[in-house]
Protein backbone atom coordinates (compact mmCIF):
# COMPACT_ATOMS: atom_id res chain seq x y z
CA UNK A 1 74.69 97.71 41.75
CA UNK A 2 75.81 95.57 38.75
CA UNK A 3 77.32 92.73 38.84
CA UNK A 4 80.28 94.03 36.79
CA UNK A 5 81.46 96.24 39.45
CA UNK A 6 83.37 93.68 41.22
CA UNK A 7 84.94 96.32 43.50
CA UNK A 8 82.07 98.05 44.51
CA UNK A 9 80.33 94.74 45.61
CA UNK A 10 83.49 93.97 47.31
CA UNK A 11 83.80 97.20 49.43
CA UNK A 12 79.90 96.77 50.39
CA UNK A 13 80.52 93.16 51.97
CA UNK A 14 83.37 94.68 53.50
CA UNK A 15 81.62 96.94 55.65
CA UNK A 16 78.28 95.50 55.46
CA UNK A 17 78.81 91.56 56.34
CA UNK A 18 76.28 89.16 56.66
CA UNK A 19 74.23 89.14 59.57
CA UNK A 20 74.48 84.78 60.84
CA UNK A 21 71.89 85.60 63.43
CA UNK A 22 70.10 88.37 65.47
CA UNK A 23 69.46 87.68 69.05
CA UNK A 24 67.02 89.61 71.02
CA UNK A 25 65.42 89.32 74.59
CA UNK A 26 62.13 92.43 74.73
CA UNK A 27 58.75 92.34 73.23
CA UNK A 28 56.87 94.06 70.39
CA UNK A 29 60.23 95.56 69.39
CA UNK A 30 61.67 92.00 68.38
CA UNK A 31 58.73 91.30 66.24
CA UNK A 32 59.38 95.00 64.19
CA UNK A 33 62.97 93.71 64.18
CA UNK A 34 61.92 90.58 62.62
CA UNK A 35 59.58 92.13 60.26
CA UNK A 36 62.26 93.98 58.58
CA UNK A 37 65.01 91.99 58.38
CA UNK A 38 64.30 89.21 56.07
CA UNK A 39 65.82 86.42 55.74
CA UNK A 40 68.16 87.06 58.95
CA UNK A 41 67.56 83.82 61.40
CA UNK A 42 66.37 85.03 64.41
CA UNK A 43 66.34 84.22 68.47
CA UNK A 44 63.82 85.80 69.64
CA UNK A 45 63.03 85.83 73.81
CA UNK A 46 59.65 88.00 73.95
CA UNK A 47 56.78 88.85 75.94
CA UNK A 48 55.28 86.23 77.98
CA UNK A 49 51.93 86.06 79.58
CA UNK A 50 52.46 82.97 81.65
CA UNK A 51 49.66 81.02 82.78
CA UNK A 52 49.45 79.06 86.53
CA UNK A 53 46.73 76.29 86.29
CA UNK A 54 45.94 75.04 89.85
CA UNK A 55 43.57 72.11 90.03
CA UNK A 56 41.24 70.97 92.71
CA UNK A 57 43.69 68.01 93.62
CA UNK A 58 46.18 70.65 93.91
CA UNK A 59 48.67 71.26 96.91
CA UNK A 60 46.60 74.55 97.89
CA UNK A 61 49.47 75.63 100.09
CA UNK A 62 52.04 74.65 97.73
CA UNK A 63 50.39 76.51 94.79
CA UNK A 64 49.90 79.86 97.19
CA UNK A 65 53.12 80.06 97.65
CA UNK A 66 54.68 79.41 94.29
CA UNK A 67 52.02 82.33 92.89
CA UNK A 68 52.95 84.71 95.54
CA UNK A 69 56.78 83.84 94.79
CA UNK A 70 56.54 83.59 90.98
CA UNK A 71 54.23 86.34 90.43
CA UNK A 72 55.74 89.19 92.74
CA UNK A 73 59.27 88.48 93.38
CA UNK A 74 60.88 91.74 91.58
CA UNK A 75 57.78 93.53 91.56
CA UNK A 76 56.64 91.00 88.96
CA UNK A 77 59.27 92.26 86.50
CA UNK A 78 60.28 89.36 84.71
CA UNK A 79 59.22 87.17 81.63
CA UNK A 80 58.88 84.04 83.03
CA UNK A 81 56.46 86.02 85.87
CA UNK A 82 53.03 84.39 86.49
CA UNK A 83 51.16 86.43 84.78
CA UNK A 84 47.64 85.12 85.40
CA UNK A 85 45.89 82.17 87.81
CA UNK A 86 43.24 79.75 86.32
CA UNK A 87 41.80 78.37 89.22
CA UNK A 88 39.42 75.05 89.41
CA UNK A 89 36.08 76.62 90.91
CA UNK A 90 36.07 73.72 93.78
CA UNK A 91 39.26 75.35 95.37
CA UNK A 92 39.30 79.13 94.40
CA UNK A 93 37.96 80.27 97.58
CA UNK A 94 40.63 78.37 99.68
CA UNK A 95 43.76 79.51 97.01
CA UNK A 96 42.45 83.10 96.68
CA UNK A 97 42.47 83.00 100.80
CA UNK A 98 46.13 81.89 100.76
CA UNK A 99 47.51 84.02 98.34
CA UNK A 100 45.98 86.92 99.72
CA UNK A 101 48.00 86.29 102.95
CA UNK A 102 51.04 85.80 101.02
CA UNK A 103 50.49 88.94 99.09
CA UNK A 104 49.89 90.91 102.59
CA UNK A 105 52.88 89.78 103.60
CA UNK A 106 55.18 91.60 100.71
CA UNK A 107 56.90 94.49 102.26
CA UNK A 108 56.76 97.65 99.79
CA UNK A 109 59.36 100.27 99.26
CA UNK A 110 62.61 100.82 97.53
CA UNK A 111 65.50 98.42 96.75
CA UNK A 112 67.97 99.80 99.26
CA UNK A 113 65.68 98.70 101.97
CA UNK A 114 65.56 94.80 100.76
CA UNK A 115 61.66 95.48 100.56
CA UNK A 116 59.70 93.06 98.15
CA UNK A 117 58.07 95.09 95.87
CA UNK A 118 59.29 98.19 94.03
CA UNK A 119 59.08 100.43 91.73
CA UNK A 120 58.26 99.84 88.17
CA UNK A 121 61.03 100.42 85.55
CA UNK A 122 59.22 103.55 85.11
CA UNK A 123 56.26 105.89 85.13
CA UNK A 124 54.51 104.87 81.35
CA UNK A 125 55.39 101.55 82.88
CA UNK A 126 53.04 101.98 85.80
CA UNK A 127 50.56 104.01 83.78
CA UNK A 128 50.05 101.05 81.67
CA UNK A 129 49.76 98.44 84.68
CA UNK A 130 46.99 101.42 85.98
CA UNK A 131 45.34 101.18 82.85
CA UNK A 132 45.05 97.31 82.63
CA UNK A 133 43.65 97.68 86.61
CA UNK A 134 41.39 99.98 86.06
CA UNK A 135 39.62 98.47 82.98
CA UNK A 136 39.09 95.17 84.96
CA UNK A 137 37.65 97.50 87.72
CA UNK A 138 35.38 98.80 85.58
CA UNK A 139 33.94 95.71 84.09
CA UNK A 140 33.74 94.36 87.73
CA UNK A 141 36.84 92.20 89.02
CA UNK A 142 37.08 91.69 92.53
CA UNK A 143 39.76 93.41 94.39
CA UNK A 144 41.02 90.93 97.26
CA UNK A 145 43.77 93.45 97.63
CA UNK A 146 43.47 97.22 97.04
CA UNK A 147 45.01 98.87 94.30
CA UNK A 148 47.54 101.85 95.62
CA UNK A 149 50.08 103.72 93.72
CA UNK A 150 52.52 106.49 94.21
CA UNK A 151 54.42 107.36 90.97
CA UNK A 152 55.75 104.21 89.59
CA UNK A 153 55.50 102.06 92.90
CA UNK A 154 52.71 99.93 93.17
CA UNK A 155 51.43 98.17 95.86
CA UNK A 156 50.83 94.30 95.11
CA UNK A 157 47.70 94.09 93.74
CA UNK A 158 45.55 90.45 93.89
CA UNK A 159 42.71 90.81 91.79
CA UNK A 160 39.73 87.44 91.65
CA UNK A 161 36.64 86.95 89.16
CA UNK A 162 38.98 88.16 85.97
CA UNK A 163 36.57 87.37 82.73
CA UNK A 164 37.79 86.90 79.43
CA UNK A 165 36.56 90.55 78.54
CA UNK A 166 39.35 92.20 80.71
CA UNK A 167 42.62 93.31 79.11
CA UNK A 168 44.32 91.98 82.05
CA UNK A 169 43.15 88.46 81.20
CA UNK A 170 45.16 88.09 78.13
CA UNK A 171 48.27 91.39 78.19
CA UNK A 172 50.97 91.41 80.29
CA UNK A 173 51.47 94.21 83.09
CA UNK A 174 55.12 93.49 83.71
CA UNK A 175 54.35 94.47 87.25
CA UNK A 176 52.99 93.31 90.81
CA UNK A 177 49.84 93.06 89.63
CA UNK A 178 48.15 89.00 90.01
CA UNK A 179 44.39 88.33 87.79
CA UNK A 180 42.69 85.02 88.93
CA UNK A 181 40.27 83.74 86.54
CA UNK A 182 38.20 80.89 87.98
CA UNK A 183 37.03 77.96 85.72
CA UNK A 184 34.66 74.90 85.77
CA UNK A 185 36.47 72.83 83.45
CA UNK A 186 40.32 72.13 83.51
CA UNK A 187 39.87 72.75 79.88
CA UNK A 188 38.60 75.80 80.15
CA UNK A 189 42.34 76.70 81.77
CA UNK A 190 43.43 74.87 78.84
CA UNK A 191 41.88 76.71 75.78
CA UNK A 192 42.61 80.74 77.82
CA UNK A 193 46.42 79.07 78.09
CA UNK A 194 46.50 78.48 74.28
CA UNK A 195 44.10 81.16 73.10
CA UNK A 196 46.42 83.82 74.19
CA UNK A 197 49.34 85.10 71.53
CA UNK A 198 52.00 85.22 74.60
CA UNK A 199 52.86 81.43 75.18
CA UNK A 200 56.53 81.88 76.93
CA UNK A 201 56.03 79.49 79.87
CA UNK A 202 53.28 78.12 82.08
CA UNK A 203 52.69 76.37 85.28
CA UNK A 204 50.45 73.90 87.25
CA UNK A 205 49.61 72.31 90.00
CA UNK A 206 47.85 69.08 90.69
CA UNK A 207 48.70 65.71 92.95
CA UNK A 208 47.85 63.36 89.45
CA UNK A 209 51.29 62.67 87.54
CA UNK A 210 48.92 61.18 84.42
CA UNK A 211 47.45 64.55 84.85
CA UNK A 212 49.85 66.30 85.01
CA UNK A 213 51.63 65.19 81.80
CA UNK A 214 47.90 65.26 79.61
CA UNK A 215 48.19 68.91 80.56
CA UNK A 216 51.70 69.89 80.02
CA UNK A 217 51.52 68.37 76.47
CA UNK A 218 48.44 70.53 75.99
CA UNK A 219 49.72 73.67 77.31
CA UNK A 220 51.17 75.62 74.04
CA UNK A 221 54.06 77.05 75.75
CA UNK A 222 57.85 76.54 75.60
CA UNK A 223 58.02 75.77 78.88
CA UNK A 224 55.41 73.82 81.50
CA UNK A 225 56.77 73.42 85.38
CA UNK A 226 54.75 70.65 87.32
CA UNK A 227 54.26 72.07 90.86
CA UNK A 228 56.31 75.06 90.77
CA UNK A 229 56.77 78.29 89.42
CA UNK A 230 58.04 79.18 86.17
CA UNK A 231 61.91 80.00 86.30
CA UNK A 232 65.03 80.25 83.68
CA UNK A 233 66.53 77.04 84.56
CA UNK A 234 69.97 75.83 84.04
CA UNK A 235 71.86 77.33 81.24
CA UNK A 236 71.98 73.89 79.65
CA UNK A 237 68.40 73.83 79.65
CA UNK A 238 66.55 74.88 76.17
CA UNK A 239 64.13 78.09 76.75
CA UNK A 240 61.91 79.05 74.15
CA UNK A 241 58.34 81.11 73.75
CA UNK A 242 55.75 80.04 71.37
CA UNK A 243 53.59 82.07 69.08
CA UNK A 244 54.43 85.70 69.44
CA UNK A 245 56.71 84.90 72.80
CA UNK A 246 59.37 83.82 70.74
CA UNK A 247 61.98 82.15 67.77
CA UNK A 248 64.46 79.88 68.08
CA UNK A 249 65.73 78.33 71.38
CA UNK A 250 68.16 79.76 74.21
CA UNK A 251 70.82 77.25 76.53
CA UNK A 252 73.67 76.72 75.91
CA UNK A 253 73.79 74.37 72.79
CA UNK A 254 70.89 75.94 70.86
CA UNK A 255 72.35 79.23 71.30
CA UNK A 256 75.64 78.27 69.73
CA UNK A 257 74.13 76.56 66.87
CA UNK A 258 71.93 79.76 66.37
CA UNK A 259 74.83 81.76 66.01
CA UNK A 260 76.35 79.47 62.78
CA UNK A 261 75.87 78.46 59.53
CA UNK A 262 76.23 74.92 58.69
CA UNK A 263 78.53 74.36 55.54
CA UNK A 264 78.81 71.06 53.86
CA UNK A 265 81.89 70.54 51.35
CA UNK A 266 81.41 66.93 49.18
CA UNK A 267 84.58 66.10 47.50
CA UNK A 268 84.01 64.00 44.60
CA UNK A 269 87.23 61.67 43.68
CA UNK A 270 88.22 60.91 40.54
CA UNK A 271 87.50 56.92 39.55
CA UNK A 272 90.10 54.56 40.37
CA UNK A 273 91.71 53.38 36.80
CA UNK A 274 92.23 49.97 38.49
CA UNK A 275 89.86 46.86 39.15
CA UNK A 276 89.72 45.16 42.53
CA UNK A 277 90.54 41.48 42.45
């Protein structure tokens, strides 16, 4: 279109305005979107593959129960989910125990009866979970839990001794599934937490508040809860994914200034044609 045809470029702003900002809350269909749309600023709210490091000083009971909570309430449906457990060796025994007795507590069965878990969003939903499950069965996990399915419901599924070679130790099932991948070093938890390309939010647990904030500010993730589960938070608090979990920033203010363009007008006044004093 040239630039002579001053009604033509007219009538195409008209009904094709400029886009300030494109929100979107999914996964690899935000990073297509941003892929083709240029220059458009983005907020992006993607996958998430949320990591829970417990460490042998941890609250054992507390931990259980924020893994059981955080990683199966709505059939682990959620972004800010636990996603996977990298647990010091010196306690894994005792926190695998206690979140198996949490997870054999879930009640399983369909919404209208208030049970726990229920189905996945859908069936290529739980063939994908299956296929995650099975390839960590075949390269030897340790089922704590048994894995069941009927259709798109799946039982809660605890799975211990996840290795780096499993699919389940770095994509995200979306579902009641729980991989616990035991480590020697604390750093160990550190470098699986910020090797992975889904860095939403993370968790962990330990008694040592010097501890606790080394690890935080190593954790690559938007968000890090100290002894608790990951969660939304209040609307006035920023949420934001690193890596491929994410542009931009959600709450309240940084959602607002997302949506704007700042403008700056300098007005430049003529000289004074009098003298002072």
């Amino acid at each position: 279109m040239s630039a002579g045809k001053g009604s033509e470029i007219g009538d195409y702003l008209t009904t094709h305005p400029k886009v300030n900002c494109v929100s979107f809350t999914g996964g690899d269909t935000g990073i297509s979107i941003c892929k083709k749309g240029g220059m458009t600023p983005y907020q992006m709210e993607l996958g998430g593959k949320d990591a829970c490091i417990v460490c042998a000083d941890a609250d054992i009971d507390l931990a259980a129960k924020n893994i059981v909570k955080g990683g199966y309430s709505y059939s682990g449906q959620r972004c800010t989910a636990v996603k996977v457990v990298l647990a010091a060796e010196e306690i894994a025994d005792e926190l695998v125990a206690k979140v198996k007795k949490g997870v054999e507590g879930l009640s399983v069965g369909m919404p209208e009866d208030d049970a726990a878990i229920t189905p996945v969003i859908s069936e290529s939903s739980a063939n994908f979970i299956e296929g995650l499950v099975r390839d960590a069965e075949a390269k030897n996990a340790t089922f704590v839990t048994p894995y069941k399915r009927e259709k798109n419901l799946i039982w809660p599924t605890l799975i211990d001794n996840v290795t780096a070679d499993m699919r389940i130790a770095w994509e995200e099932p979306f579902g009641p599934v729980m991989p616990i991948i035991r480590v020697k070093k604390i750093q160990d938890a550190i470098d699986h937490c910020n090797s992975n390309n889904l860095a939403l939010q993370g968790c962990l647990f330990t008694k040592d508040i010097n501890l606790a904030i080394r690890l935080s500010d190593a954790m690559s993730s938007g968000t890090i809860q100290v002894n608790a589960a990951p969660a939304r938070g209040p609307d006035h608090f920023p949420f934001q994914g690193f890596r491929d979990s994410g542009i931009g920033s959600q709450g309240i203010q940084n959602s607002l200034e997302m949506m704007v363009k700042v403008k700056t007008t300098v007005l430049n006044l003529d000289q004074p044609s009098y003298t002072v004093g």
